[in-house]
Structures are given as C-alpha cells and as structure tokens.
Protein backbone atom coordinates (compact mmCIF):
# COMPACT_ATOMS: atom_id res chain seq x y z
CA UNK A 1 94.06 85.12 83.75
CA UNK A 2 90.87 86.12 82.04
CA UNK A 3 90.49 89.53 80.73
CA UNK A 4 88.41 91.97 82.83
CA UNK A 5 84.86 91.65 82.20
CA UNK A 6 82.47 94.14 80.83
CA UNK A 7 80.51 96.27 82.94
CA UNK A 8 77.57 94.07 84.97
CA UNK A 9 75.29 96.71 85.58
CA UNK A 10 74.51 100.48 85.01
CA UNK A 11 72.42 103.46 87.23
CA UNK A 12 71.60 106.59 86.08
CA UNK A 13 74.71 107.78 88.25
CA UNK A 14 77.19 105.08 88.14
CA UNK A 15 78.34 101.62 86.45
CA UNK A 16 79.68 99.22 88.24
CA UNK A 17 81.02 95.30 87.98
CA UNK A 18 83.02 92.56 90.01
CA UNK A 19 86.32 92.61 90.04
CA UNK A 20 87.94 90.33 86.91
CA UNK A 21 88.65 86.65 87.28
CA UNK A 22 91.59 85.77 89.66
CA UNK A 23 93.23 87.12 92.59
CA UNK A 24 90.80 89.51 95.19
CA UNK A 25 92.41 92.82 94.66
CA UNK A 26 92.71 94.41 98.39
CA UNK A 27 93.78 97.85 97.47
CA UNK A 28 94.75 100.05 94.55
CA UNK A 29 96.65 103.15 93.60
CA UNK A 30 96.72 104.77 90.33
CA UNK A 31 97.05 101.68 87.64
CA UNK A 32 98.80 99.64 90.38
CA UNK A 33 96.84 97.06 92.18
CA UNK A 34 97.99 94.33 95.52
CA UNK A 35 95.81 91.12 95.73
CA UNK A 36 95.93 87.85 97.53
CA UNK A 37 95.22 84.15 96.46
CA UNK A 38 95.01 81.54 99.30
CA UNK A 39 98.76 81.11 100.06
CA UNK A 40 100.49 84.29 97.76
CA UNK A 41 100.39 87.54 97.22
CA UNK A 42 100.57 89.63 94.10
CA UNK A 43 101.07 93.23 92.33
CA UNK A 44 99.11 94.23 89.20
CA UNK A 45 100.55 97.25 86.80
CA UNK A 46 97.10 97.52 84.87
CA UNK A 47 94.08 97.69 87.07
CA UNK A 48 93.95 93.70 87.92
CA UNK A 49 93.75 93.07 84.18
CA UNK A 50 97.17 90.03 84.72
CA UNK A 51 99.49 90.08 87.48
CA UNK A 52 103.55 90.96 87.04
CA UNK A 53 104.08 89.13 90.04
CA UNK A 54 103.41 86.81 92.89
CA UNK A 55 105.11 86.28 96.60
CA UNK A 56 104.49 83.00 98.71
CA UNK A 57 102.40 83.96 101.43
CA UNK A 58 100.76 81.64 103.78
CA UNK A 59 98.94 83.83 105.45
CA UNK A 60 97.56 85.57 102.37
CA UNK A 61 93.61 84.78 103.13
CA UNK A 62 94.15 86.25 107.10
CA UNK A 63 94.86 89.89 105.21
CA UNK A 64 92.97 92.65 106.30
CA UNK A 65 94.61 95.44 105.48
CA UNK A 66 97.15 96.85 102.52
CA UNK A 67 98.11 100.19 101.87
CA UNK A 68 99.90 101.07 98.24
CA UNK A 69 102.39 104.26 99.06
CA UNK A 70 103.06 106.91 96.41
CA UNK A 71 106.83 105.67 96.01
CA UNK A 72 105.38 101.95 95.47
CA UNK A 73 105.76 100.27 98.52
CA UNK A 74 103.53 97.61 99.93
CA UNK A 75 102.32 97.89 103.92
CA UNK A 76 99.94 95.04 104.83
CA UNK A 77 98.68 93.49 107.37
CA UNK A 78 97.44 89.46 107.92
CA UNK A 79 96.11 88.98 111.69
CA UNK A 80 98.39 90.74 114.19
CA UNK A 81 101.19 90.41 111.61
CA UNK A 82 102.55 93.39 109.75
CA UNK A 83 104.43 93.70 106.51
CA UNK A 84 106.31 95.87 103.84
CA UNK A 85 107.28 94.99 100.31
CA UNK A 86 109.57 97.80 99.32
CA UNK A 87 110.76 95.68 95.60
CA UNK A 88 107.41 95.55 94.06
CA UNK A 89 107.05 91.86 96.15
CA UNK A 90 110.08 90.17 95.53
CA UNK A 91 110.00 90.16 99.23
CA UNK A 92 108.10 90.83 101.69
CA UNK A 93 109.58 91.55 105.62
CA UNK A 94 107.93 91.37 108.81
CA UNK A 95 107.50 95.25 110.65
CA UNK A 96 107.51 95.01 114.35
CA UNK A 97 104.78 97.60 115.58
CA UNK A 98 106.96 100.16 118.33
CA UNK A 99 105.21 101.67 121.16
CA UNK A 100 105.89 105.48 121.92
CA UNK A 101 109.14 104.91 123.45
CA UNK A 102 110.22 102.90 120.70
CA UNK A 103 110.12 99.31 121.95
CA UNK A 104 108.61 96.47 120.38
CA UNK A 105 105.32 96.04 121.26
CA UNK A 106 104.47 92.29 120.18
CA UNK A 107 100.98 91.61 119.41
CA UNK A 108 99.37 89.34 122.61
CA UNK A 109 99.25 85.60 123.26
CA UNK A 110 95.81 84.26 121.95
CA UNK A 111 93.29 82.48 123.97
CA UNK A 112 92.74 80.40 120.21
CA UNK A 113 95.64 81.06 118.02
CA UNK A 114 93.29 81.09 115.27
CA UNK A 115 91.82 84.15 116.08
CA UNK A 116 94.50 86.15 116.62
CA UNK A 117 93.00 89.22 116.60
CA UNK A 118 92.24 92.18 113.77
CA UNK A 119 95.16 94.27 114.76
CA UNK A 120 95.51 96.19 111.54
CA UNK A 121 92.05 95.80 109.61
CA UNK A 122 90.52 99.34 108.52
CA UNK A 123 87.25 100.19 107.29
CA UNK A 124 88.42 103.52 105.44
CA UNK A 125 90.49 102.95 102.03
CA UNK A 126 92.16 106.17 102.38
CA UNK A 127 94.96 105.83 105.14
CA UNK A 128 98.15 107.88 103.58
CA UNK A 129 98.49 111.26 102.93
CA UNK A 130 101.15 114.01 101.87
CA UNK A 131 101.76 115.61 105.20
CA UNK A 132 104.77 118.81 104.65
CA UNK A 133 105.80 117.31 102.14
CA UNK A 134 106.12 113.42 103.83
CA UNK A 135 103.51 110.60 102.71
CA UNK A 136 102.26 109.29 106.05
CA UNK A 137 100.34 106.00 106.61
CA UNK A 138 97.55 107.11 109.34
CA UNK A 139 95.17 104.28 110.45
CA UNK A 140 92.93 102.67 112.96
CA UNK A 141 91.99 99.10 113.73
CA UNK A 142 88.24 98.15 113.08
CA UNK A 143 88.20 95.13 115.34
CA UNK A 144 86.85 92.94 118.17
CA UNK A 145 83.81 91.66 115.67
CA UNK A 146 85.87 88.78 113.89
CA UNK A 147 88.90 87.13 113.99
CA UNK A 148 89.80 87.77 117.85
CA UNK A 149 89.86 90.22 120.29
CA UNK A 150 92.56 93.01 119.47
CA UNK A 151 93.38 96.15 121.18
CA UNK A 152 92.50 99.16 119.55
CA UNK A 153 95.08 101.58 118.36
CA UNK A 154 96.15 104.28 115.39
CA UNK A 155 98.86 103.26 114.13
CA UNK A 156 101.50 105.60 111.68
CA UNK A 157 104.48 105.71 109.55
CA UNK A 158 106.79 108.27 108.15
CA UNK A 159 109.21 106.72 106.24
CA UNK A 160 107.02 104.17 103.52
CA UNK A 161 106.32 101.31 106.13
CA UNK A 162 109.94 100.69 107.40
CA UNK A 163 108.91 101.90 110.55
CA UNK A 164 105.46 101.38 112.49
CA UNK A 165 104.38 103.33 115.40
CA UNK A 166 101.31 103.54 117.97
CA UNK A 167 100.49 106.86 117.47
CA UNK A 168 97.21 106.48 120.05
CA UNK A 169 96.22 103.30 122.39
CA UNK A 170 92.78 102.99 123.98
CA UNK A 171 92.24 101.68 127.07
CA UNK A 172 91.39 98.42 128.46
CA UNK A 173 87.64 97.90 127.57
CA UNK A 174 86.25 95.14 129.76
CA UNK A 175 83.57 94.26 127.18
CA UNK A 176 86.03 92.85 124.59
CA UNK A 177 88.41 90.49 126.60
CA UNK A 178 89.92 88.00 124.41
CA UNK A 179 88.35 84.99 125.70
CA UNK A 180 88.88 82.77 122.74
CA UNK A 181 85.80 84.01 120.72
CA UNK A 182 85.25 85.69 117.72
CA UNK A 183 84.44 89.51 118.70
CA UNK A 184 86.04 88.75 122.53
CA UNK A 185 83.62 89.32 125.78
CA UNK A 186 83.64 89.99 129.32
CA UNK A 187 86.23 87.42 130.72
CA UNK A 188 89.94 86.43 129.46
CA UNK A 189 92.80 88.79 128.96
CA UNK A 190 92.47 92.64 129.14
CA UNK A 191 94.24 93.92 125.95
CA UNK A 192 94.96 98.08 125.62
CA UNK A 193 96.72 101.21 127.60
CA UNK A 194 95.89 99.93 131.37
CA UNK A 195 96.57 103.84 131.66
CA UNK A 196 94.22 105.38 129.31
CA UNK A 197 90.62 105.64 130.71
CA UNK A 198 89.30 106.22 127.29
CA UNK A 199 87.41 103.00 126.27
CA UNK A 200 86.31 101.86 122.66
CA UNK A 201 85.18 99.21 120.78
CA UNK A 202 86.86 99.90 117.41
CA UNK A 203 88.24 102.74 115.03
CA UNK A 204 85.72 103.64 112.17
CA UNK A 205 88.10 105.93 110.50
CA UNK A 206 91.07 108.50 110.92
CA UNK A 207 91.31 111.39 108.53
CA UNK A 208 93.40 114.48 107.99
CA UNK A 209 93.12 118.03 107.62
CA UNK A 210 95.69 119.89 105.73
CA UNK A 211 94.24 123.28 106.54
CA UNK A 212 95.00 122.86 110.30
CA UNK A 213 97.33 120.13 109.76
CA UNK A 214 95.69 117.92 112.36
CA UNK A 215 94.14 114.31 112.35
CA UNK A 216 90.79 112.95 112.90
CA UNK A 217 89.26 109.78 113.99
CA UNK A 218 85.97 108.55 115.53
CA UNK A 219 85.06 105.41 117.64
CA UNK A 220 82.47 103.62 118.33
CA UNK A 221 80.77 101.41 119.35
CA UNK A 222 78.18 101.49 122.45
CA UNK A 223 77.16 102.97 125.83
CA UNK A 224 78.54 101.26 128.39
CA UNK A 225 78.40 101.34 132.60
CA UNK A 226 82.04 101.78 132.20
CA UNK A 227 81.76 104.76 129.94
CA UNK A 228 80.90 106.06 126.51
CA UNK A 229 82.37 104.17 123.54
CA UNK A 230 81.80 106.96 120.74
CA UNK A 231 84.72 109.33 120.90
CA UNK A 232 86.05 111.94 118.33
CA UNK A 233 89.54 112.55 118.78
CA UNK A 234 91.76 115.47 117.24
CA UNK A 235 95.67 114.99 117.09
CA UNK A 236 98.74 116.59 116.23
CA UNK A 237 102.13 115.40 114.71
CA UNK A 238 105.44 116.82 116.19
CA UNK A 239 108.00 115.50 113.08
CA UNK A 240 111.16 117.13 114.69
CA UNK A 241 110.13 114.81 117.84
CA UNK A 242 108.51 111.79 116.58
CA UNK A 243 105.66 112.72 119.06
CA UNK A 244 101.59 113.11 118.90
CA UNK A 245 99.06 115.21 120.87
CA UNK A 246 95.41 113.41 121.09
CA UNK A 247 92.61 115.10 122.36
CA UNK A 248 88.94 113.59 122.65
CA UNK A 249 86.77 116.41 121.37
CA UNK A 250 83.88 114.99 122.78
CA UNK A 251 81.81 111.21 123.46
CA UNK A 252 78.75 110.82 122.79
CA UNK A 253 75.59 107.87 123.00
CA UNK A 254 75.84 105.26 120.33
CA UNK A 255 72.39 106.60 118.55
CA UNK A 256 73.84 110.43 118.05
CA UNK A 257 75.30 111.56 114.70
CA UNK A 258 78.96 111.50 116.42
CA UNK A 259 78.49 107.96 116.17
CA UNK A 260 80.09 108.09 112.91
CA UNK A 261 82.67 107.30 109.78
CA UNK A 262 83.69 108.37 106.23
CA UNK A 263 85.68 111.50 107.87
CA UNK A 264 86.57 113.90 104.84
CA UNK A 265 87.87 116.98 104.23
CA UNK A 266 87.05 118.97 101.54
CA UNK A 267 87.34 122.80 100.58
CA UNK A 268 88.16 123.72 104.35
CA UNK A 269 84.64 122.32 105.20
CA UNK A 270 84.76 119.22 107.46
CA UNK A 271 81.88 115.99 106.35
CA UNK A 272 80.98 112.45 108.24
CA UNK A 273 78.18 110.27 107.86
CA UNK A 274 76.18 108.75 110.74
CA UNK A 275 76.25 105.41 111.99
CA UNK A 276 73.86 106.16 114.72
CA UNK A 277 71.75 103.20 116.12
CA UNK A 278 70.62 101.77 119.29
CA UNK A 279 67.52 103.20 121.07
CA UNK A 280 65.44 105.87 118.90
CA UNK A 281 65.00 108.93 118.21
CA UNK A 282 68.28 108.24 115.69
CA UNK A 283 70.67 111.36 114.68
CA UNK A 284 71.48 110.09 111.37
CA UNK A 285 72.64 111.56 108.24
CA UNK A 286 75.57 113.09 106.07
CA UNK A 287 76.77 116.12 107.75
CA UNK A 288 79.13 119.21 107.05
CA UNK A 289 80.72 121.90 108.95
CA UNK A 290 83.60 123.57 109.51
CA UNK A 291 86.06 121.42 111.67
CA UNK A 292 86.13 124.24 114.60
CA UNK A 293 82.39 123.74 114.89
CA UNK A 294 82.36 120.10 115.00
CA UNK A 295 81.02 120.82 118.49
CA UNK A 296 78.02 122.76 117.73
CA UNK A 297 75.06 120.85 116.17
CA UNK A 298 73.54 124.13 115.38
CA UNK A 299 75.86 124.65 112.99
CA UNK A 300 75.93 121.56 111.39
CA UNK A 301 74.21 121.57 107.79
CA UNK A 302 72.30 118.21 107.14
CA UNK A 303 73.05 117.48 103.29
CA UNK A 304 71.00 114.00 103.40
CA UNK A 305 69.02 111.34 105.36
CA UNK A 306 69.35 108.05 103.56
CA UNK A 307 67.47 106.62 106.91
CA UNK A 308 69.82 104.28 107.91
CA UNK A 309 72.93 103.95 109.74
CA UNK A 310 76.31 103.81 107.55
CA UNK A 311 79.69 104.28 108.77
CA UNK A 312 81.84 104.42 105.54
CA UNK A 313 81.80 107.19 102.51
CA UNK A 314 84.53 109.01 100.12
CA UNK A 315 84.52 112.03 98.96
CA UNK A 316 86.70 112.70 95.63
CA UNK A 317 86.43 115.38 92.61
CA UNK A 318 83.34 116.67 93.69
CA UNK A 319 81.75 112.53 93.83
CA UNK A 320 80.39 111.67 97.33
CA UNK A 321 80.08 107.90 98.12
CA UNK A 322 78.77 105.90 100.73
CA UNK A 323 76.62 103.35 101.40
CA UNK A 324 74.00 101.21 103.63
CA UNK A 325 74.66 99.10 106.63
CA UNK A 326 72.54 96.00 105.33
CA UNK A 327 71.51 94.28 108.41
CA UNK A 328 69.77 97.76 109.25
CA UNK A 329 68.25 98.88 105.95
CA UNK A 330 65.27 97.89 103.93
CA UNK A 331 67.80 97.51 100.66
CA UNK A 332 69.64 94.49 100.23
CA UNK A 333 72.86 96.21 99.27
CA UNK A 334 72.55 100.09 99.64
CA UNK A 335 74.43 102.88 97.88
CA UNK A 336 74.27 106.56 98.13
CA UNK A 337 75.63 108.63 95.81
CA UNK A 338 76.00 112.77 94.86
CA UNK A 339 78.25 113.73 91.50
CA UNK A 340 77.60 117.82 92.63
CA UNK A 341 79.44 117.97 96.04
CA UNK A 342 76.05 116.92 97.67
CA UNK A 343 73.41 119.04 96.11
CA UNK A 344 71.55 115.87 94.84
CA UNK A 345 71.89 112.88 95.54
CA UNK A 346 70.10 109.28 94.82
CA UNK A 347 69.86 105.68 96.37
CA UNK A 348 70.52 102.85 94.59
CA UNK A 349 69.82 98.90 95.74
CA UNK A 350 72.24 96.65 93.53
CA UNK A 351 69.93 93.58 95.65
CA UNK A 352 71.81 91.37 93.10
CA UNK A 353 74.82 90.88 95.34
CA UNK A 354 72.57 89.72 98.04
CA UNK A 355 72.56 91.09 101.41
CA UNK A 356 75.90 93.29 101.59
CA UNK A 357 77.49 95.86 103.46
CA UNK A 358 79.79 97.93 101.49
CA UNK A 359 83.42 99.49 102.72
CA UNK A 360 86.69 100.34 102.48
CA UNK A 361 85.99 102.78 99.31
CA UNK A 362 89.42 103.35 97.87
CA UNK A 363 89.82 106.33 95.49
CA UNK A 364 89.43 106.34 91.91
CA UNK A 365 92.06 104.16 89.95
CA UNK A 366 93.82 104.97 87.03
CA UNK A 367 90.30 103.98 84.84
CA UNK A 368 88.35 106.13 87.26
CA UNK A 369 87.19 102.98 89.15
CA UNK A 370 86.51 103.23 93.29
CA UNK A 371 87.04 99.94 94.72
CA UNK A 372 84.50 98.98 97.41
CA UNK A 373 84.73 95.81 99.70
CA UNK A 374 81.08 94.25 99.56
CA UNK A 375 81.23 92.71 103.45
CA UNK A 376 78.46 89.53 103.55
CA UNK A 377 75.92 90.85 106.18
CA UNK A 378 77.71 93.03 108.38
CA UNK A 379 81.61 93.17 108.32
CA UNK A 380 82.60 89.17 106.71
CA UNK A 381 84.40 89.52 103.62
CA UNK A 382 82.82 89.35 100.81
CA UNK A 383 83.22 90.37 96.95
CA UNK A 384 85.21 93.23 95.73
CA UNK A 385 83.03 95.75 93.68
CA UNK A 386 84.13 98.26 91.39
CA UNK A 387 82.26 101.51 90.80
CA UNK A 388 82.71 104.43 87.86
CA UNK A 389 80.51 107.86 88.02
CA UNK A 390 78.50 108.67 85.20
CA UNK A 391 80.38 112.22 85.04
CA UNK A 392 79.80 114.72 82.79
C-alpha cells in the first residue's frame, strides 16, 4: 500500500487529488473508509491511507452502492444483491429487500444475467440520517442507463441494514423493459408497481427535512406519451407502524428546473440544482426556497446559472458543491463551488481528468476531504476524486 499522495492540483477555492494507490474507496464516514478490489472488499480506519481488513467478494467490481452507518455497519449493494457487514467485514450477509407487507421481494429474472439490473446504485452520497433519534438509510435507485433494466424504488432501513424495506415503488414504465440491453427499452419484461400509475425513469436523489420531519426525492427522466417522468415526491414515516405516506407534489417537462438533484436542507430553507434539458428555453440553475413553496416559482430565489444541466450537489458547513454534466457542457470536467452559503460562487474545469461527470459527493471526512465519483462521460465509473475547501 503506498502512502497517500500529495495534493495534484490547487484552485483559488479548493485542492483536490486522486484517491491513493490501491483499493477504489466507494464511501466514507468520519476517518473510516469501504473500498473494493476486483474480487474483495475492504474497511480503512485512516482515510484510505492502508486497509485493516479485507472480505472475499466476487462480486466486488458489480458494487454500486455502500452506505457507512454511524454505529459502523456496512450496507452495500453489487447488482440486485444487497448486503450488511455488521463486524467491521469479517462477514458480510446477504439482506433480502421486503415489500410493504413484509415479504420477500426477490430482485427479477434477467433477460442477460449479466446485466442484472442497478437495483441499489445512488447518485447522492448522503443516504442516512438521524431521524427521532434513529439513523435511517433513505435511498433511491439511479438506474435503467447501465447494467440492466431495474425497477425503480426508495428503499429504507431502521435498524443499521438488518432489515430492508420498499418504502415507495414506481410504476411499470414501458420505456425501460428489460430486454437484455444495457439501459432496457420498449419490449421484454415490465418491472415496477403494475398498480402505481406514476412512471419514472430513475431516482436522482431523496433527502430529508428535520424541520417538518418529511422526505424528499425527485425523478426524472423525460416526457413521455404515457406521462411525465419528472416527479417530486414528499413522504412521511409512521415508526410506531412501519408505514410511509408518498405524495407527488407535482411533475413537470424534462427541460423545467423540477427536473432536478442535490436536494438539501439547510437553515429551514429548502435548495436543488437543475438538471433541465431537452427542448429550449432551459429552467436551469441552483435554487432555494422554503420547502412549503416548492410549488411557487415566484418565490424561488435563483442563487446561480452555471449554464448547464447538473443533477448532483452537497451542501455542508456553509460549502456548496456541485458540478457539470460533461456530455452537455463546454468544460471537460465541471465544478461549481460557493464557501459563503451561495453568495459567490466560481467554476472551475479540472479538463485534466478528461471528459467527466462528477457524483455521489459524500461529506467531508475526518481530513475535511468530500469524496466525488468522477463518472467517464455520463454515468460509467470512473476515478474517485477527493476535494478540500480553501476555508478560512
């Protein structure tokens, strides 16, 4: 294990470098790190600096998904596989995914068994929270773009991954069948809620709200004859009975600002970025409001334009965070950046990394690192960036 290398490069607002030498680190929490090799998994105590120790996994390079929880616990998830490590991976054990009533709801047959589908893949890297006084795992599925057709679903725990629920199904979208492809299409099996009219493509992010203790996510990802794909949905979380309450708040056209991602909270004031695209005039920017107003453009304040579409962003400490979709923007790989809460803000092209998308920002490591997925074009993985503000 080589040591972790120096900083590569430096903006007036942040540095940032590649993650060191050995296995890709998929998330982190405080000085605690999970990363995969080809066939194993493995837990860092020191930022990624050496590894304490590795599992045999097989299916290590189909992960798309890991979640560190505050008592140490490991959820991931590898194709339509789940899994919890609750011994700092010693083991690892499968987690059958339960439907509402509590039966097992066992991921589909695949047209191509190699693409079984992105059942548990998230853009966001925040997906737990402390929620009266329980951590809960809150997240939805980014899929139907690689790795097979998948339905789309939040998904929850409340008791450190033991336990996996469907909190929310979508219905069955016609448009992403799994016919054996990549992204699905418009033959092969129907996968969703054959009860739920609401139709999707994916889940850009879920989010929650302390002040009203409620849940957010948004959808995208096109018009269809069927039905608008760009939903924002508010729910609720009955502990005493296990039970949810989902509302869509409204849909919308794939090139409005509800098209949208990086869901935060902050100070009782409610902020999103646009991913609008499709046919101009676009709606695009970083918004805020309060969440009760979420309705009314009017009273939406527009805190930046960066001029492109961009579904991911953090917000931590007063640092805002997001970044450029790269097969839409003139930069190579695109960052956007505020250290004042989004009074100012800059742009930044690190074009060195080559044509990147960057994602899954997780929050600020025990260094006061983000970790960002840099996705090759699009949504392919890629390298694993690290970013530091230049605070005062």
């Amino acid at each position: 294990m080589q040591p972790a290398p120096d900083r590569i490069g430096s903006t007036e607002h942040f540095h940032y470098r590649l993650q060191p030498e050995g296995p890709s680190i998929d998330s982190q929490r405080g000085s605690r790190a999970f990363g995969f090799t080809d066939d194993a998994v493995h837990l860092s105590e020191d930022n990624g600096r050496s590894w304490v120790r590795s599992l045999p996994f097989p299916e290590a390079r189909d992960i798309t998904f890991s979640c560190i929880l505050g008592n140490g616990n490991i959820l991931f998830g590898a194709g339509a596989g789940l899994y919890l490590s609750a011994d700092a991976l010693r083991s690892c054990t499968p987690v059958p995914v339960l439907g509402p009533d509590g039966s097992v709801r066992a991921p589909h047959v695949p047209a191509d068994p190699g693409l079984p589908g992105w059942y548990f893949h998230t853009l966001s890297g925040i997906n737990s929270w402390e929620v009266n006084g329980v951590e809960m795992v809150v997240w939805g599925n980014y899929c139907n773009v690689l790795g097979g057709a998948a339905p789309v679903r939040i998904y929850y725990s409340t008791d450190g991954g033991h336990t996996v629920r469907i909190a929310y199904e979508f219905g069955q979208n016609p448009h992403f069948r799994d016919n054996g492809s990549p992204g699905g299409g418009n033959a092969g099996t129907l996968l969703g809620d054959p009860a739920n009219p609401v139709i999707c493509r994916h889940l850009h992010t879920v989010a929650y709200n302390p002040d009203e203790d409620a849940f957010y996510a948004c959808t995208g990802d096109g018009d269809r004859p069927e039905g608008l794909e760009c939903h924002w949905l508010r729910g609720t979380y009955d502990a005493t009975a296990d039970r949810w309450d989902w509302r869509v708040l409204l849909s919308d056209h794939l090139n409005s600002r509800y098209k949208a991602g990086g869901i935060s909270f902050v100070n009782g004031q409610l902020y999103w970025i646009s991913d609008s695209n499709g046919p101009e005039p676009y709606d695009r920017g970083i918004f805020r409001c309060a969440p009760e107003d979420i309705l009314d453009k009017e009273r939406h304040t527009l805190l930046f334009n960066p001029g492109v579409e961009s579904g991911n962003m953090i917000i931590e400490d007063g640092v805002i965070l997001a970044s450029h979709c790269a097969p839409a923007s003139p930069m190579a790989t695109g960052f956007i950046v505020s250290l004042d809460g989004g009074v100012n803000w800059a742009q930044y092209d690190l074009a060195e990394f080559g044509r990147r998308s960057p994602c899954r920002f997780h929050p600020r490591n025990a260094e006061g690192w983000f970790r960002v997925d840099l996705r090759k074009g699009w949504v392919e993985p890629g390298e694993v960036l690290f970013i530091k503000p230049r605070l005062p």
